[in-house]
Protein backbone atom coordinates (compact mmCIF):
# COMPACT_ATOMS: atom_id res chain seq x y z
CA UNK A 1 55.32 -87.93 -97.34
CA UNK A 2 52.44 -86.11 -95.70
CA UNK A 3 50.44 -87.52 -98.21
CA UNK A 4 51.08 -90.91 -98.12
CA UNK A 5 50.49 -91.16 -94.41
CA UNK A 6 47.21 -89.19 -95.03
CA UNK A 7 46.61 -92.38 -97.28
CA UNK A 8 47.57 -94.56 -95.43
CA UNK A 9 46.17 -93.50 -92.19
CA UNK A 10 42.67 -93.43 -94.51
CA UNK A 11 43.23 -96.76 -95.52
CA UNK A 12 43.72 -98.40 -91.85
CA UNK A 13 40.50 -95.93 -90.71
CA UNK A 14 38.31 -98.05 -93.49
CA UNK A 15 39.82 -101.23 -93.15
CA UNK A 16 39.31 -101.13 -89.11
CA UNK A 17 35.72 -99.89 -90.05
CA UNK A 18 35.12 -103.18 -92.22
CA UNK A 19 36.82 -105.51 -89.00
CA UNK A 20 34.65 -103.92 -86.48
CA UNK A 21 31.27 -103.81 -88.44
CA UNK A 22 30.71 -106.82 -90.70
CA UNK A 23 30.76 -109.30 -87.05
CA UNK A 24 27.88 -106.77 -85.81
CA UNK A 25 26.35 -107.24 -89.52
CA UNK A 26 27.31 -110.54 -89.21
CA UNK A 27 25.65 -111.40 -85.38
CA UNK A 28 22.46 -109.11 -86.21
CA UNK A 29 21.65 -111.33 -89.57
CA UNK A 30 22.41 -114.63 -87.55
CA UNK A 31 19.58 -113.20 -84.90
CA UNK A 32 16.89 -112.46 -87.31
């Protein structure tokens, strides 16, 4: 069980990471 939410909590850590840095990525390329 603990494992799973150490997964899962893992999982929504990257996937929040993706989200909230490809639109920076994203706004920086547009720029240049």
């Amino acid at each position: 069980m603990e494992t799973n939410a150490l997964c899962f909590s893992n999982d929504v850590q990257l996937i929040f990471e993706t989200i909230t840095y490809k639109p920076i990525y994203s706004s920086t390329n547009d720029r240049s």
